[in-house]
N, C-alpha and C. Protein backbone atom coordinates (compact mmCIF):
# COMPACT_ATOMS: atom_id res chain seq x y z
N UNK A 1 68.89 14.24 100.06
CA UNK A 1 68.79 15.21 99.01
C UNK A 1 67.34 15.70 98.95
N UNK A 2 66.98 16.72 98.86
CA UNK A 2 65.88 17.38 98.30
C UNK A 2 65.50 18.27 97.63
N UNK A 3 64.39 18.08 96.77
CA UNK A 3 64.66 18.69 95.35
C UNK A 3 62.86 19.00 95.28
N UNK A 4 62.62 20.24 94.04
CA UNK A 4 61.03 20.56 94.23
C UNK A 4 60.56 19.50 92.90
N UNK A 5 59.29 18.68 93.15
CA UNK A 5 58.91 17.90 92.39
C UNK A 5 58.32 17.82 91.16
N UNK A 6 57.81 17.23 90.74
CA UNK A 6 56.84 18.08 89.13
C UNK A 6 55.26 18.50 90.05
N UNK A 7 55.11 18.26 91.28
CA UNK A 7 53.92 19.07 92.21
C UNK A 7 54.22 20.17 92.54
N UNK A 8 55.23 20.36 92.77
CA UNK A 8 55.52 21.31 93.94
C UNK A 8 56.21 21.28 94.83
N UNK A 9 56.29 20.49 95.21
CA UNK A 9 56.48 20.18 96.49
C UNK A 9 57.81 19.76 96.63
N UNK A 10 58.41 20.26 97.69
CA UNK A 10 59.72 19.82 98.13
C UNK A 10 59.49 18.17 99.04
N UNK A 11 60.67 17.17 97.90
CA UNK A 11 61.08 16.32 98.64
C UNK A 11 61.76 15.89 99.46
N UNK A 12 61.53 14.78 99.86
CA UNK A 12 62.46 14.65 100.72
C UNK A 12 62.66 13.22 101.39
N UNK A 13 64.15 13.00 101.69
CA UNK A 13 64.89 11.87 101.97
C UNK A 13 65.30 10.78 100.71
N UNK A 14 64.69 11.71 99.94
CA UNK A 14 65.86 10.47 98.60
C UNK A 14 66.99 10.17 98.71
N UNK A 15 67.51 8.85 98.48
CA UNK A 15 69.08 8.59 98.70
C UNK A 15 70.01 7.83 97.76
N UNK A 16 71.40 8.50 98.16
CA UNK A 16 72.35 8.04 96.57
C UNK A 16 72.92 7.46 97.34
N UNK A 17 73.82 6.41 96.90
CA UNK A 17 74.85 5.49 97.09
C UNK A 17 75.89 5.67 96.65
N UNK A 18 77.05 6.09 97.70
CA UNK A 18 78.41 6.59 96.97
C UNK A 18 79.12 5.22 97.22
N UNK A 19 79.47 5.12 95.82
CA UNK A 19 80.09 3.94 95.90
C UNK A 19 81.26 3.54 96.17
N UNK A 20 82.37 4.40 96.49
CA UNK A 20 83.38 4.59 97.35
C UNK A 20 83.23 4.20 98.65
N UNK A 21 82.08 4.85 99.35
CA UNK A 21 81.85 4.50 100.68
C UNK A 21 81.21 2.80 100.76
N UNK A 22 80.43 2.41 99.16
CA UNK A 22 79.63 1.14 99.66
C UNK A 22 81.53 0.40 99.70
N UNK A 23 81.84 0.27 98.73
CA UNK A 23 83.34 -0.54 98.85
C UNK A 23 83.42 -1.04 99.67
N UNK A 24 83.79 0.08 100.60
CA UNK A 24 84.74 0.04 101.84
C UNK A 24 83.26 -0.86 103.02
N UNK A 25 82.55 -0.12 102.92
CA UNK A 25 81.45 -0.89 103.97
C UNK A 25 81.28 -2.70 103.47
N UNK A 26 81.62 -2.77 102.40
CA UNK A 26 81.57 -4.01 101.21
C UNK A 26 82.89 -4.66 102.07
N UNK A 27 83.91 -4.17 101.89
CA UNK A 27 84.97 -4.59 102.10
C UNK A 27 85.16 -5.15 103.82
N UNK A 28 84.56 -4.22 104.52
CA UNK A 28 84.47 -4.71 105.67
C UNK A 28 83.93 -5.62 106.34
N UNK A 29 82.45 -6.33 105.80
CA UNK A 29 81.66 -6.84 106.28
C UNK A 29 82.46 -8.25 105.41
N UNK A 30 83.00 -8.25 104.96
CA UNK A 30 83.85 -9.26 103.86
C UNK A 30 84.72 -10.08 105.15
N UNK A 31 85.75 -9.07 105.28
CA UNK A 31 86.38 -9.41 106.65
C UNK A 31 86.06 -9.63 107.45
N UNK A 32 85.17 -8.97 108.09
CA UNK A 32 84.22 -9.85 109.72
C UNK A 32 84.27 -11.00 109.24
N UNK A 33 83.41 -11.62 107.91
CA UNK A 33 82.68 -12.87 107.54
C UNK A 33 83.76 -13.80 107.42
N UNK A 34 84.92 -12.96 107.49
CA UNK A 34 86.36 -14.09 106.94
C UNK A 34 86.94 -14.09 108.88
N UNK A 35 86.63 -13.76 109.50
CA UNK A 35 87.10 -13.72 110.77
C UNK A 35 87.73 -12.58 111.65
N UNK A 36 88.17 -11.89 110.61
CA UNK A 36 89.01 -10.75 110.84
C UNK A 36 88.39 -10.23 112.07
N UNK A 37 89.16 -9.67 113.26
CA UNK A 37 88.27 -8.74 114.34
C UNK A 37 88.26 -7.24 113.88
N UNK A 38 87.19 -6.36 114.77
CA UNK A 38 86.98 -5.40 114.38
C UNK A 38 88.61 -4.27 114.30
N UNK A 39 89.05 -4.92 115.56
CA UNK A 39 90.31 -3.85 115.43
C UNK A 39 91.53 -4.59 114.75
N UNK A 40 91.70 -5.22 114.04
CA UNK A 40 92.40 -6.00 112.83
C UNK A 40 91.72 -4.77 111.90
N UNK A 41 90.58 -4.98 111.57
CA UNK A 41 89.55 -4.43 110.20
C UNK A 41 90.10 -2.84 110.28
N UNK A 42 90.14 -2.36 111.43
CA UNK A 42 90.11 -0.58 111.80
C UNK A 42 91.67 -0.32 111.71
N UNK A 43 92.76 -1.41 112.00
CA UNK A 43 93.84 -1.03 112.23
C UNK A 43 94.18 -0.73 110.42
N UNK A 44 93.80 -1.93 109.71
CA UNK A 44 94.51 -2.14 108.25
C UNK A 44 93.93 -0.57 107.31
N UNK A 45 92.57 -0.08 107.79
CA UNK A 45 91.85 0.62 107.34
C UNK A 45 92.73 2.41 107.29
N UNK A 46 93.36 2.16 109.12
CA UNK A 46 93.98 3.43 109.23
C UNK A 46 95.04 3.32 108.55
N UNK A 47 95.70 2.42 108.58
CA UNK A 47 97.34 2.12 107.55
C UNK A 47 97.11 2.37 106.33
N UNK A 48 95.78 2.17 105.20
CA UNK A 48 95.53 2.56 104.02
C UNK A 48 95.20 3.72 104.25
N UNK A 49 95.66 4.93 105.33
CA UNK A 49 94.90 6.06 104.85
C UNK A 49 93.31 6.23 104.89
N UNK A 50 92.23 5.14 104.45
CA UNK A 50 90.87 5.48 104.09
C UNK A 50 90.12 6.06 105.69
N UNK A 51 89.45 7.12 104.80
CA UNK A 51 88.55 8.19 106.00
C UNK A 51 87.95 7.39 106.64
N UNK A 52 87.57 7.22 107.50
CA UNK A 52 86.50 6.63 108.82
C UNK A 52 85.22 7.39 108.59
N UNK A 53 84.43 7.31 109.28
CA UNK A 53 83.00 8.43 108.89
C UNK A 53 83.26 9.51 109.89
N UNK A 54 82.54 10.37 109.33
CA UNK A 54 82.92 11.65 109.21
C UNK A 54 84.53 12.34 109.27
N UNK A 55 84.89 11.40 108.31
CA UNK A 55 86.50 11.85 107.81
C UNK A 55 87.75 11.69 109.08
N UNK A 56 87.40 10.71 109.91
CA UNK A 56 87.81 10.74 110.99
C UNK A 56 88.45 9.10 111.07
N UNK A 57 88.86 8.71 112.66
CA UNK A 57 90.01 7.34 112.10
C UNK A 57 89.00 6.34 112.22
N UNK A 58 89.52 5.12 112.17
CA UNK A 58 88.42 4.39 112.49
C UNK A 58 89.06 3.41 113.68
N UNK A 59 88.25 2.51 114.52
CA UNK A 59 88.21 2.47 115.42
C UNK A 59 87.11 0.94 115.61
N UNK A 60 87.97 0.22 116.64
CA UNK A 60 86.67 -1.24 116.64
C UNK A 60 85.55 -0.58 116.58
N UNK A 61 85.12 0.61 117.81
CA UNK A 61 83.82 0.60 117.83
C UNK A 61 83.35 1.02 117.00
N UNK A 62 83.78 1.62 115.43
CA UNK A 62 83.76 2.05 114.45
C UNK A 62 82.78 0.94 113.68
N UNK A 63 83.55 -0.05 113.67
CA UNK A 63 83.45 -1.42 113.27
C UNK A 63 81.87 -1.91 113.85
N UNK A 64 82.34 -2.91 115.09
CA UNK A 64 80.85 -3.00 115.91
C UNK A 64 80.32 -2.54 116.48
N UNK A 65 80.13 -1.19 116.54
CA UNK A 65 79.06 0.02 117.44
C UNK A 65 79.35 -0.24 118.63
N UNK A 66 79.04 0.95 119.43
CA UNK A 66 79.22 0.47 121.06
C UNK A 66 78.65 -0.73 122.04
């Protein structure tokens, strides 16, 4: 987000926390810690419907990066 300051000056890189998205990132790292594998975690994720990032499916490597 960036916004002009009580200087002047345009800021920049302030950041919000949508807490919808922490949930789910909440929720996931829950499951790893409980054993769950990444494509267990990605499969249950697509069956609820919930967006993947950038509104897209999700996917092990979703899960543990490439």
């Amino acid at each position: 987000m960036r916004h002009i300051g009580d200087d002047g000056e345009i800021t920049r890189g302030d950041r919000a926390i949508n807490a919808d998205e922490a949930a789910v990132v909440q929720r996931i790292f829950a499951a790893y810690a409980d054993g769950m594998s990444p494509n267990r975690i990605a499969d249950q994720l697509n069956r609820e419907g919930i967006p993947g990032p950038r509104a897209g499916k999700w996917d092990k490597s979703t899960i543990h990066g490439h």
